[in-house]
N, C-alpha and C. Protein backbone atom coordinates (compact mmCIF):
# COMPACT_ATOMS: atom_id res chain seq x y z
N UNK A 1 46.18 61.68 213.53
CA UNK A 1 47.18 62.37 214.31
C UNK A 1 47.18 61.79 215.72
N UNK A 2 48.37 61.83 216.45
CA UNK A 2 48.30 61.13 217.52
C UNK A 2 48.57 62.36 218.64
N UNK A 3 47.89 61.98 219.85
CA UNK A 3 47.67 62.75 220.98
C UNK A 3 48.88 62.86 221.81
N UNK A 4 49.14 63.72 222.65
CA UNK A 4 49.72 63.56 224.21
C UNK A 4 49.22 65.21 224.68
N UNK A 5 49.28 64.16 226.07
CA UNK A 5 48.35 65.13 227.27
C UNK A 5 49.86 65.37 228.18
N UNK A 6 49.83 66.56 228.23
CA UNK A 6 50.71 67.38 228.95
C UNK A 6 50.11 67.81 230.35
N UNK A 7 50.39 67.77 231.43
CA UNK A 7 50.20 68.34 232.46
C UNK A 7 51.26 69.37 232.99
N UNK A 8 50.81 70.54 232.90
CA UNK A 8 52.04 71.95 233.51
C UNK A 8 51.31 71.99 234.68
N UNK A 9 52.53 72.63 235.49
CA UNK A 9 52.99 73.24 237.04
C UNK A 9 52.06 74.44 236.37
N UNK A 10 51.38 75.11 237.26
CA UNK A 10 50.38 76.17 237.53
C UNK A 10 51.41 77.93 237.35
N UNK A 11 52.11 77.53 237.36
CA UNK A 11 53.34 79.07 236.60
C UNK A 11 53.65 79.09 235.26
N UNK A 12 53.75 77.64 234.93
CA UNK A 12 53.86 77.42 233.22
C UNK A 12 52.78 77.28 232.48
N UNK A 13 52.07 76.83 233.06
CA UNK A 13 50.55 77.17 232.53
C UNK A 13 49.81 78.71 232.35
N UNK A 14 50.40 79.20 233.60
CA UNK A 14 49.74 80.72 233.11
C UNK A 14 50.59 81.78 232.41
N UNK A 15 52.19 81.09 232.31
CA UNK A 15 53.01 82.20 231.30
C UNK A 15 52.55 81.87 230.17
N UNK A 16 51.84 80.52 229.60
CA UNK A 16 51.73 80.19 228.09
C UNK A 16 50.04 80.81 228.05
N UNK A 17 49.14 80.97 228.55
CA UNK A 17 48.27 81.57 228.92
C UNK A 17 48.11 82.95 228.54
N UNK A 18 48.79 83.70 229.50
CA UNK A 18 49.38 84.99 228.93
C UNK A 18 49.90 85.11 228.07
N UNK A 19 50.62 84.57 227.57
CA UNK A 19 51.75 85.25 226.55
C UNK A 19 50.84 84.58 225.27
N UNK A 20 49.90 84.21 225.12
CA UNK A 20 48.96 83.57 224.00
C UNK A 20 47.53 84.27 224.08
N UNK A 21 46.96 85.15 225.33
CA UNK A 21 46.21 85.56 225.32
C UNK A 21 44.88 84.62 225.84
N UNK A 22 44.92 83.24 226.26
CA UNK A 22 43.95 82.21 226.54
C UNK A 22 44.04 81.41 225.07
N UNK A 23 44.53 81.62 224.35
CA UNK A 23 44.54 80.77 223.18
C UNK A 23 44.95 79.19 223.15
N UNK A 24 44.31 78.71 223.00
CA UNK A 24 44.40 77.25 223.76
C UNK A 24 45.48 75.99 222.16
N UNK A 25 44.85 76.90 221.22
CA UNK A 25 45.10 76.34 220.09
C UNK A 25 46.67 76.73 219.72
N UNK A 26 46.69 78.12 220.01
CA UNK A 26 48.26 78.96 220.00
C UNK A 26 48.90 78.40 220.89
N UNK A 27 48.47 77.94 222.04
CA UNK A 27 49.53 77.43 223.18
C UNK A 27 50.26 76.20 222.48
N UNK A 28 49.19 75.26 222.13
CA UNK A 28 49.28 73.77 221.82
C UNK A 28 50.43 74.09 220.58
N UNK A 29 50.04 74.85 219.56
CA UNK A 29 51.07 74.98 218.23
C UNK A 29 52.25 75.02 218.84
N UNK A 30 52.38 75.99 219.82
CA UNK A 30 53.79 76.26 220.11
C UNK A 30 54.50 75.18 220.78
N UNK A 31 53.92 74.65 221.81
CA UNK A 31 54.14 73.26 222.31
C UNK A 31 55.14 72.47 221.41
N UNK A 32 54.02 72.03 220.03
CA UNK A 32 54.36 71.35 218.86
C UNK A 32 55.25 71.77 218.43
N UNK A 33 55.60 72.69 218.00
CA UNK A 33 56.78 73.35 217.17
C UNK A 33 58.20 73.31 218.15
N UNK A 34 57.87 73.75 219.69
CA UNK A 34 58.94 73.53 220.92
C UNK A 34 59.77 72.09 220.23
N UNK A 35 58.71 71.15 220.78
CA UNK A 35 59.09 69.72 220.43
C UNK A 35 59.81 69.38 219.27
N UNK A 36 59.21 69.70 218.46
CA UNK A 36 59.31 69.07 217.19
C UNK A 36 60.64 69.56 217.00
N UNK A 37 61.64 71.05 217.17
CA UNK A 37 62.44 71.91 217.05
C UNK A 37 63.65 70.77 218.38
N UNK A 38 62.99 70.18 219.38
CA UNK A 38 64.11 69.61 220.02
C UNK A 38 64.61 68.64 219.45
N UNK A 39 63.78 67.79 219.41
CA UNK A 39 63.48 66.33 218.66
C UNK A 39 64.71 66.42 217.43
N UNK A 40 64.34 67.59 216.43
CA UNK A 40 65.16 67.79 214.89
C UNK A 40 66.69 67.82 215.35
N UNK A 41 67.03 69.02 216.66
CA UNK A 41 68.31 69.74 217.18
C UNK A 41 69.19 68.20 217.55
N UNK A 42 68.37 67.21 218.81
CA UNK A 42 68.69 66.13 219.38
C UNK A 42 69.16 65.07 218.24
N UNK A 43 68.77 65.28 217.31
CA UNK A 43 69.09 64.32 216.01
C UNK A 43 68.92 64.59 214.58
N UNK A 44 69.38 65.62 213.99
CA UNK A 44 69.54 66.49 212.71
C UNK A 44 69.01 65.10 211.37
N UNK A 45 69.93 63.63 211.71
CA UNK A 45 69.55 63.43 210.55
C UNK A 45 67.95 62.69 210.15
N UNK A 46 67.08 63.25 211.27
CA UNK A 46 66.12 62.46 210.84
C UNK A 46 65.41 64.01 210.08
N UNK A 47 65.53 65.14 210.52
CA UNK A 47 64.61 65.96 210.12
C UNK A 47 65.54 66.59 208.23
N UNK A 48 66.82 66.25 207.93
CA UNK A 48 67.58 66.10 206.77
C UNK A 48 67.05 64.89 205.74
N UNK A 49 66.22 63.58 206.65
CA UNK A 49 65.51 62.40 205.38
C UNK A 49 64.36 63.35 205.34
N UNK A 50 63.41 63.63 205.94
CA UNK A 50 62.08 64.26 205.95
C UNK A 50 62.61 65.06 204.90
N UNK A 51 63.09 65.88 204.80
CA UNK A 51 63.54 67.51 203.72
C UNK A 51 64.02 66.80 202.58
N UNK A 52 64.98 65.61 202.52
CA UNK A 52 64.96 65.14 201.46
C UNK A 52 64.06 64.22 200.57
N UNK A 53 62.97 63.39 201.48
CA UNK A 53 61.89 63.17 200.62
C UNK A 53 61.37 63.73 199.74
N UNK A 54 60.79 64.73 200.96
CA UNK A 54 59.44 66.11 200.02
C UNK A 54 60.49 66.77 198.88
N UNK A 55 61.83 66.74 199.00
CA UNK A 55 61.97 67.60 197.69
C UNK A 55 61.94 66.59 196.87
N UNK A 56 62.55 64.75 196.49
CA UNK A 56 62.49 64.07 195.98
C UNK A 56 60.90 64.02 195.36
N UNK A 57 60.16 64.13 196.19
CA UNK A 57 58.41 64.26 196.15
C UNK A 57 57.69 64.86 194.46
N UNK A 58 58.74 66.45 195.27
CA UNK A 58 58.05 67.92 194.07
C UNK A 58 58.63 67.34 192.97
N UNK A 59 60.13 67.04 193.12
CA UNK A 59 60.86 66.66 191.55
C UNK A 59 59.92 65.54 190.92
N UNK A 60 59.73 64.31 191.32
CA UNK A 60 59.06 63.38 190.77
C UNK A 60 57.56 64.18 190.47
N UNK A 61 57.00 64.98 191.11
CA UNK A 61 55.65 65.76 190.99
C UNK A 61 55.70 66.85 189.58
N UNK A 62 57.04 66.97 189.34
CA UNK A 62 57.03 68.25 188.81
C UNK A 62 57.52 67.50 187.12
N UNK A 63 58.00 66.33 187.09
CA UNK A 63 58.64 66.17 186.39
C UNK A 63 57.43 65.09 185.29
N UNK A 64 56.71 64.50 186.37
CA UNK A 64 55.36 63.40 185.24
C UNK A 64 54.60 64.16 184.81
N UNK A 65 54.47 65.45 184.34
CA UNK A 65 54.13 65.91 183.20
C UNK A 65 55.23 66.49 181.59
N UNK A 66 54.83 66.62 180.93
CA UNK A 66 55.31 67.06 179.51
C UNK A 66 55.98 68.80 179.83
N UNK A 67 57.05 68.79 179.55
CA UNK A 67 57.30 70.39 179.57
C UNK A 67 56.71 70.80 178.32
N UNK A 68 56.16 71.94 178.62
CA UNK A 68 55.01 73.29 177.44
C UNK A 68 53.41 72.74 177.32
N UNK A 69 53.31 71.22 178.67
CA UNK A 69 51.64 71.38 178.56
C UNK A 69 50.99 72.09 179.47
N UNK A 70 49.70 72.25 179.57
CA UNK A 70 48.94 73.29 179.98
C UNK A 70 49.47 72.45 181.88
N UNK A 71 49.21 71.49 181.75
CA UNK A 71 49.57 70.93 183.71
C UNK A 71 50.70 70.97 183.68
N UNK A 72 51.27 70.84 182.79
CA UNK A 72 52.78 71.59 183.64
C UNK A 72 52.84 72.84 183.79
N UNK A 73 51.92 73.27 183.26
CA UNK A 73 52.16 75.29 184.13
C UNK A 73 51.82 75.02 185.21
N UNK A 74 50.50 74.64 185.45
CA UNK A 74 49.82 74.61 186.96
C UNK A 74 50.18 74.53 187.96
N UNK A 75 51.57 73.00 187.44
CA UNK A 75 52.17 73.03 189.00
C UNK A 75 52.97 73.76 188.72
N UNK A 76 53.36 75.13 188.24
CA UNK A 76 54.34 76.18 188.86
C UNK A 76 55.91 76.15 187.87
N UNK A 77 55.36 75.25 186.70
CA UNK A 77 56.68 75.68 185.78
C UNK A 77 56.16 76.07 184.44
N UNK A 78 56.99 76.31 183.70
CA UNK A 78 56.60 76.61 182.40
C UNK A 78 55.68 78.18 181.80
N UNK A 79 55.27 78.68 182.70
CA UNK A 79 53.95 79.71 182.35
C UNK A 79 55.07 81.16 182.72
């Protein structure tokens, strides 16, 4: 996973502070999710290939087994 170091103004630092309780880990998630949520808004079709992989993913996942064997229940069909 790759890093970045954020430096906040001393007001934004202590609303994310507060409003997280000192949670350093809760701050950072939200950070991530902030971003990640602009990033998708600023350019829809990159976070539309991502969504269409992973479902391309499950289908190919779901589909290299036999329908009515015991691993194809497992992953979540057949049972």
């Amino acid at each position: 996973m790759n890093q970045l170091k954020l430096n906040l103004d001393k007001h934004t630092y202590q609303q994310l502070k507060t409003k997280f309780n000192g949670n350093i880990e809760a701050m950072e998630d939200f950070a991530k999710k902030i971003i990640t949520k602009e990033i998708e808004r600023s350019n829809p079709d990159l976070g539309k290939e991502e969504k269409k992989n992973n479902k391309d993913n499950l289908e190919s996942y779901l589909k290299s087994s036999k329908s009515g064997s015991r691993s194809y229940g497992i992953k979540g069909q057949g049972w």
